[in-house]
PDB file of N, CA and C in Angstrom:
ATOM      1  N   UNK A   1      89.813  88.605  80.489  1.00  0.00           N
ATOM      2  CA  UNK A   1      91.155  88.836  80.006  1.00  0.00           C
ATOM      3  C   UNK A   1      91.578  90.290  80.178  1.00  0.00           C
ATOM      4  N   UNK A   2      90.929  91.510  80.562  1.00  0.00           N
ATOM      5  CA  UNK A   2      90.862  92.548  80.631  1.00  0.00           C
ATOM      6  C   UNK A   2      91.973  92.797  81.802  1.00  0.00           C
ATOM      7  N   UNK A   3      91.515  91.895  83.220  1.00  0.00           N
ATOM      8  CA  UNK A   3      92.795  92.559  84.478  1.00  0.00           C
ATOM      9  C   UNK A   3      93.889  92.039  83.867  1.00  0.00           C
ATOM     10  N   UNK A   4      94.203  90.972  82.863  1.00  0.00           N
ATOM     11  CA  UNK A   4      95.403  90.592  82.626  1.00  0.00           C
ATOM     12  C   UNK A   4      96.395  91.952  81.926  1.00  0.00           C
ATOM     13  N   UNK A   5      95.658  92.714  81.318  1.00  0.00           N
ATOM     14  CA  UNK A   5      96.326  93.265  80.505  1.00  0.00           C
ATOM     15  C   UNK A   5      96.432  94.629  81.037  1.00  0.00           C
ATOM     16  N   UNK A   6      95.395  94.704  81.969  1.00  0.00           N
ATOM     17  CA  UNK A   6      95.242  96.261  82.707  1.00  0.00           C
ATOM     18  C   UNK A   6      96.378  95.811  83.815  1.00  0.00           C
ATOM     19  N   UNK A   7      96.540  94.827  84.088  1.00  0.00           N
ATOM     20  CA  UNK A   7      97.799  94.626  85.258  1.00  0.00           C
ATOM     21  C   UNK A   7      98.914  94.658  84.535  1.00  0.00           C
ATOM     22  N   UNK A   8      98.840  94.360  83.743  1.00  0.00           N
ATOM     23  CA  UNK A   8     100.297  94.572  82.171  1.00  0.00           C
ATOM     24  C   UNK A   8     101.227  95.892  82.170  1.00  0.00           C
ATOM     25  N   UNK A   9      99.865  96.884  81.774  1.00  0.00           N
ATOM     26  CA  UNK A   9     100.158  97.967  81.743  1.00  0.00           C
ATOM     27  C   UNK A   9     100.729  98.575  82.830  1.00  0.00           C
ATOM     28  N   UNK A  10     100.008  98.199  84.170  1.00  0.00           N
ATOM     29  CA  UNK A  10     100.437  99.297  85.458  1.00  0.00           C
ATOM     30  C   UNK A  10     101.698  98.871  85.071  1.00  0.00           C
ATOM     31  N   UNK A  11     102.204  97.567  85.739  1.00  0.00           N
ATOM     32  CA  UNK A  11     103.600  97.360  85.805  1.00  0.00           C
ATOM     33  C   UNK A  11     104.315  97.412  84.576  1.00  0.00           C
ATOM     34  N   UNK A  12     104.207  98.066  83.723  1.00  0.00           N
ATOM     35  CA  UNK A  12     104.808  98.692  82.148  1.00  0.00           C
ATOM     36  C   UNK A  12     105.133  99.983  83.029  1.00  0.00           C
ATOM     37  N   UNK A  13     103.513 100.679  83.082  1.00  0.00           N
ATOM     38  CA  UNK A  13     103.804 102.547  83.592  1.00  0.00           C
ATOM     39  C   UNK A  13     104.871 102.418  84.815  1.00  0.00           C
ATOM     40  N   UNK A  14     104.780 101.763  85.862  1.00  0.00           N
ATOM     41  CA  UNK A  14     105.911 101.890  87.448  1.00  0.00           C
ATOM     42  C   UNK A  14     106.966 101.298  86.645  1.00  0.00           C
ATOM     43  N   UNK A  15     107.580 100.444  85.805  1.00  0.00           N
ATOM     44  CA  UNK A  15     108.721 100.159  85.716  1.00  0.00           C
ATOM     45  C   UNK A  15     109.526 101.445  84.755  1.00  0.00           C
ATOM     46  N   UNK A  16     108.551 101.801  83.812  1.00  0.00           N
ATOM     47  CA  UNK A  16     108.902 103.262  83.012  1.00  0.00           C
ATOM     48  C   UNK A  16     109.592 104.388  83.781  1.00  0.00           C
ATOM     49  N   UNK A  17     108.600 104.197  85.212  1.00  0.00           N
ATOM     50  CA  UNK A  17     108.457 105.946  85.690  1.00  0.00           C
ATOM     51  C   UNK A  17     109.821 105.360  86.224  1.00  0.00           C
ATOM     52  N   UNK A  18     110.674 104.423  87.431  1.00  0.00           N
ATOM     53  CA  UNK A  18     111.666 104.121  87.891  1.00  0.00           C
ATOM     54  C   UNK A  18     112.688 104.016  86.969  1.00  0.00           C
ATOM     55  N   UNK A  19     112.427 103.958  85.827  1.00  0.00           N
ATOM     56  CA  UNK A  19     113.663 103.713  84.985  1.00  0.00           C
ATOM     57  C   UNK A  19     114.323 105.049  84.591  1.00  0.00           C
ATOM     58  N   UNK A  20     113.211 106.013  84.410  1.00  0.00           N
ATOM     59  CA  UNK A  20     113.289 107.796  83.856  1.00  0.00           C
ATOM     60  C   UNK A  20     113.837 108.652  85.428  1.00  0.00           C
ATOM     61  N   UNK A  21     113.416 107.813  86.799  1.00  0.00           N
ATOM     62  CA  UNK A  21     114.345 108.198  87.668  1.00  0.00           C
ATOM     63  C   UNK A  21     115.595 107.718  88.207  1.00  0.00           C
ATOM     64  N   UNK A  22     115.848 107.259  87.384  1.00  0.00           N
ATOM     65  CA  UNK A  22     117.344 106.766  87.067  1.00  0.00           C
ATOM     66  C   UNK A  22     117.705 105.317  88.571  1.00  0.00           C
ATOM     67  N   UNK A  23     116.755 105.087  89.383  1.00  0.00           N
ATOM     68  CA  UNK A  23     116.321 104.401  90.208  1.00  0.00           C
ATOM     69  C   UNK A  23     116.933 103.130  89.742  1.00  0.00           C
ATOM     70  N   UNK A  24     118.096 102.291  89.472  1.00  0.00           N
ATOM     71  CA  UNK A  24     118.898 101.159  88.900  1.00  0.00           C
ATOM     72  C   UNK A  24     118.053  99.718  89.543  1.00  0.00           C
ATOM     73  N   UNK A  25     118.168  99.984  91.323  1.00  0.00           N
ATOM     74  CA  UNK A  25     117.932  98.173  91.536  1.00  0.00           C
ATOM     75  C   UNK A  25     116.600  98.355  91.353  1.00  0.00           C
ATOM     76  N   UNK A  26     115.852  99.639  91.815  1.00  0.00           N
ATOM     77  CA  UNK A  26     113.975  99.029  91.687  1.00  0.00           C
ATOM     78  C   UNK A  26     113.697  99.261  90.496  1.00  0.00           C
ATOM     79  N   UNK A  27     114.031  99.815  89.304  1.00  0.00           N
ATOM     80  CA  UNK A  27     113.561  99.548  88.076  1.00  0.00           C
ATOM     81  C   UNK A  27     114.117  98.016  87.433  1.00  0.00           C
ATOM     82  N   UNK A  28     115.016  97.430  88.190  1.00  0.00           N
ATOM     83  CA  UNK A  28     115.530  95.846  87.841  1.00  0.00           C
ATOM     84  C   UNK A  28     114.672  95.281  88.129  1.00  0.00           C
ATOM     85  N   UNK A  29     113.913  95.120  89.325  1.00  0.00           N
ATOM     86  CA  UNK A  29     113.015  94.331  89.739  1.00  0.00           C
ATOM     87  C   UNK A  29     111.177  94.610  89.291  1.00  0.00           C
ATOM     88  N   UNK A  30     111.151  96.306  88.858  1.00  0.00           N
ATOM     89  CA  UNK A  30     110.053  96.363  88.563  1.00  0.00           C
ATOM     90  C   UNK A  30     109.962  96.044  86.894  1.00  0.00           C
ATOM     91  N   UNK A  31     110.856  95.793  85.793  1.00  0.00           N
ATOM     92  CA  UNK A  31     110.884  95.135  84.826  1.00  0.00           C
ATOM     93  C   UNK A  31     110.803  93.971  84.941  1.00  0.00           C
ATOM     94  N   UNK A  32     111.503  93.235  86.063  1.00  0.00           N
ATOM     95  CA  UNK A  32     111.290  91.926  85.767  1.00  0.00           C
ATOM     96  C   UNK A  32     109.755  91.407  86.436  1.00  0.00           C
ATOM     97  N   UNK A  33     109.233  92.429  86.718  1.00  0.00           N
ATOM     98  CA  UNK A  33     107.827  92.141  86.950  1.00  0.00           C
ATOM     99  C   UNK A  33     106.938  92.363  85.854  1.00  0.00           C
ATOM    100  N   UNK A  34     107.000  93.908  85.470  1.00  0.00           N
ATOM    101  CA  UNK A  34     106.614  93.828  84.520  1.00  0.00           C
ATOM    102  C   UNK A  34     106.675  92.514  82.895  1.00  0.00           C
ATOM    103  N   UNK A  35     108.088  91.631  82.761  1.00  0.00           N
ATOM    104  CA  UNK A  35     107.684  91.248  81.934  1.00  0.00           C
ATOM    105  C   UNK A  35     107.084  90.085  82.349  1.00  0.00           C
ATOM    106  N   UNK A  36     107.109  89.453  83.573  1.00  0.00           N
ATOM    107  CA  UNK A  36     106.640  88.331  84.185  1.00  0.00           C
ATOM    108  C   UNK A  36     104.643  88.172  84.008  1.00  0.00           C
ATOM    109  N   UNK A  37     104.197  89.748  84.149  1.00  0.00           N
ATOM    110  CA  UNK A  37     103.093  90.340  83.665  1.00  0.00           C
ATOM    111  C   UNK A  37     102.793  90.036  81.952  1.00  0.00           C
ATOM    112  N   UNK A  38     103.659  90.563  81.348  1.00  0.00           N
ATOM    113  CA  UNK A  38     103.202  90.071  79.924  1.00  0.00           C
ATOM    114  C   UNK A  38     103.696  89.007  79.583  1.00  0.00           C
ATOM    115  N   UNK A  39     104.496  88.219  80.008  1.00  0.00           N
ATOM    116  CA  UNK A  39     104.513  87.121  79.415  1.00  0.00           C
ATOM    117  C   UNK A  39     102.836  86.196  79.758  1.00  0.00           C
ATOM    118  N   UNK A  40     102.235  86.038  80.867  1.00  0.00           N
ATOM    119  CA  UNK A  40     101.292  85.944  81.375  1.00  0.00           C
ATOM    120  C   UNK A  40      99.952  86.437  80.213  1.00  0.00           C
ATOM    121  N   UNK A  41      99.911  87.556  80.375  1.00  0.00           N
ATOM    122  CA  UNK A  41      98.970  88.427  79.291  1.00  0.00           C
ATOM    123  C   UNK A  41      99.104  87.664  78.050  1.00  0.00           C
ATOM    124  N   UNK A  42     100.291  87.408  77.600  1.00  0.00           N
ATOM    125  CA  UNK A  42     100.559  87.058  75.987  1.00  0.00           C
ATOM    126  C   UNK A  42      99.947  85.576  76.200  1.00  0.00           C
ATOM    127  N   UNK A  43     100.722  84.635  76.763  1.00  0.00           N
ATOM    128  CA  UNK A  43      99.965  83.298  77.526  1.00  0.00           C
ATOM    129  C   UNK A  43      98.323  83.000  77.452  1.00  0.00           C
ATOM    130  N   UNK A  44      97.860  83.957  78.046  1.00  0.00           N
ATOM    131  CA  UNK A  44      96.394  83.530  78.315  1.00  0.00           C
ATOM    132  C   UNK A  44      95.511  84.267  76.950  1.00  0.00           C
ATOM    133  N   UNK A  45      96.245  85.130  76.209  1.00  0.00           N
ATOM    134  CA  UNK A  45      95.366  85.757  75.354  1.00  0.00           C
ATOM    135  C   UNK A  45      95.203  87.038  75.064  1.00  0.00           C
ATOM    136  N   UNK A  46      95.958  87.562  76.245  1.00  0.00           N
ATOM    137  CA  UNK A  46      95.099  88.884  76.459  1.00  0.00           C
ATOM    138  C   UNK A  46      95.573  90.160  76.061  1.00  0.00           C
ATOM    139  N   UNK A  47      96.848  89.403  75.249  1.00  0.00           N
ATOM    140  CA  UNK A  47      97.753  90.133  74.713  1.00  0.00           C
ATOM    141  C   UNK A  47      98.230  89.756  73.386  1.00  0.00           C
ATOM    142  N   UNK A  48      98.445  89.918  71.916  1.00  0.00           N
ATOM    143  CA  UNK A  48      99.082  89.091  71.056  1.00  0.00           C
ATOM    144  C   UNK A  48     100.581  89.185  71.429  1.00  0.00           C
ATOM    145  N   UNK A  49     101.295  87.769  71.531  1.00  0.00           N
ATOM    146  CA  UNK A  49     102.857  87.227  71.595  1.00  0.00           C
ATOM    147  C   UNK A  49     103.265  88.201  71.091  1.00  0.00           C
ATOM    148  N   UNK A  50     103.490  88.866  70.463  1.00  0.00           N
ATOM    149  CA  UNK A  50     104.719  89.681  69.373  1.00  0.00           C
ATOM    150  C   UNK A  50     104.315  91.160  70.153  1.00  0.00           C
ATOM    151  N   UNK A  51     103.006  91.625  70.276  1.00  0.00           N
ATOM    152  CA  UNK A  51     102.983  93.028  71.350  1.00  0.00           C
ATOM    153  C   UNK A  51     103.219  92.587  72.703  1.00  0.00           C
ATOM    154  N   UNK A  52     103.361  91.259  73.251  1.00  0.00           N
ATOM    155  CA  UNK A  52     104.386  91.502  74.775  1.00  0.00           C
ATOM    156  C   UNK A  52     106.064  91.573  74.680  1.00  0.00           C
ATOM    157  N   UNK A  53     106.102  90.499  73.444  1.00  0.00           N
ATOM    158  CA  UNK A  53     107.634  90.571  73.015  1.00  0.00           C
ATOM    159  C   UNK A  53     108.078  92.164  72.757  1.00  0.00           C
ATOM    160  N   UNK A  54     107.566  92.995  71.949  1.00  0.00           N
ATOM    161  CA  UNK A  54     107.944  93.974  71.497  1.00  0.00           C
ATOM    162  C   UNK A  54     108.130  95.084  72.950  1.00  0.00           C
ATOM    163  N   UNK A  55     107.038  95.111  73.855  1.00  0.00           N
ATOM    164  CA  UNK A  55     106.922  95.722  74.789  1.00  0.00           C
ATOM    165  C   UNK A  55     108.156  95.628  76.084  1.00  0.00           C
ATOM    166  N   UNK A  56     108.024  94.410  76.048  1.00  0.00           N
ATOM    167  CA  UNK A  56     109.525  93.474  76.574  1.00  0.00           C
ATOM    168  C   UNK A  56     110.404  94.274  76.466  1.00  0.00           C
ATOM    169  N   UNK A  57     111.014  93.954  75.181  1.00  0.00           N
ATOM    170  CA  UNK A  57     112.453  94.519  74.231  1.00  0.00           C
ATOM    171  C   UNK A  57     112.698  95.706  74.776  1.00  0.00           C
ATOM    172  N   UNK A  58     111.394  96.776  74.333  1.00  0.00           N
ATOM    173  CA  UNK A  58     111.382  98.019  74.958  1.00  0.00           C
ATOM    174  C   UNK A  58     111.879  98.471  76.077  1.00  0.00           C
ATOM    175  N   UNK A  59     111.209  97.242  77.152  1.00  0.00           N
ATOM    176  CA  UNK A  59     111.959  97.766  78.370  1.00  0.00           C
ATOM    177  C   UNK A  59     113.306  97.678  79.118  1.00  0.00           C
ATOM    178  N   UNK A  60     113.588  96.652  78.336  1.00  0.00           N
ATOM    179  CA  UNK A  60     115.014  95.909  78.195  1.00  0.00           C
ATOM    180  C   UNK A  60     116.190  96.798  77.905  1.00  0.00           C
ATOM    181  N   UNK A  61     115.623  97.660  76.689  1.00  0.00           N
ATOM    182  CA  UNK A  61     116.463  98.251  76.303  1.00  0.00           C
ATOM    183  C   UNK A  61     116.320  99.732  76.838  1.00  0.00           C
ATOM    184  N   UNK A  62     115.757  99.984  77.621  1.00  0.00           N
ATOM    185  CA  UNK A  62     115.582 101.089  78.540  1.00  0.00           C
ATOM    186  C   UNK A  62     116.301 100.750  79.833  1.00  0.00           C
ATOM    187  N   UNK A  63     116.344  99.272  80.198  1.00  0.00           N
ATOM    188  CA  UNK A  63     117.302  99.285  81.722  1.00  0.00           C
ATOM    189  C   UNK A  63     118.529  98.837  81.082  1.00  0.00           C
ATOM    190  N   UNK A  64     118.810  98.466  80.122  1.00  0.00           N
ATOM    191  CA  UNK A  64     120.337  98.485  79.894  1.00  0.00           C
ATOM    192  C   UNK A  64     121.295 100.065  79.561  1.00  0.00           C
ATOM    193  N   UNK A  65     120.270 100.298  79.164  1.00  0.00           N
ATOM    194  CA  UNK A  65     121.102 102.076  79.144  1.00  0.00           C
ATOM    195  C   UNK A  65     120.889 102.898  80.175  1.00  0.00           C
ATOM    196  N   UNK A  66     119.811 102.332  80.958  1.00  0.00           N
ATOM    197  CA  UNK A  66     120.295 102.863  82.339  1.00  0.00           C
ATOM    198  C   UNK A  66     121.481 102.193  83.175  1.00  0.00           C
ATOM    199  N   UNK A  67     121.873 100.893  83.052  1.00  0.00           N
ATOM    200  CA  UNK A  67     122.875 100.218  83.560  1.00  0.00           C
ATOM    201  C   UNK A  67     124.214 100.634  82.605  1.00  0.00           C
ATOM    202  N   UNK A  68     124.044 101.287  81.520  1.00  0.00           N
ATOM    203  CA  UNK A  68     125.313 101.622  81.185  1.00  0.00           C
ATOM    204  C   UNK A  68     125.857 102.399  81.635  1.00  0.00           C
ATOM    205  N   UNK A  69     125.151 103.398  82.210  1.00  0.00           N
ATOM    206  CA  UNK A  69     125.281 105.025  82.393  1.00  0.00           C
ATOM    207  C   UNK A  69     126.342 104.865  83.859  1.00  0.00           C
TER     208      UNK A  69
END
């Protein structure tokens, strides 16, 4: 259960770093990887449901205020 969650993270850190470079379509697509990643993680275990949800939200609400801007 370990790559599940270590693959979690990368695509958490690359969708972060694209979002802080203000980078609009590839931080769209690298969130929606990223949560495609934890939903997966949360799924198999390797994550508790409510820390992928929360992590989610997070990023959600990091590309919508980049899409506001």
């Amino acid at each position: 259960m370990g790559p599940l969650r270590t693959k979690a993270k990368t695509f958490i850190v690359k969708a972060r770093r694209l979002l802080d470079e203000g980078a609009s379509e590839d931080a769209e697509q690298a969130v929606k990887i990223a949560v495609l990643a934890l939903d997966k993680a949360a799924q198999k275990g390797a994550l508790h449901k409510r820390n992928a949800s929360r992590r989610k939200s997070r990023l959600m609400k990091r590309l919508h205020v980049l899409r506001s801007q």
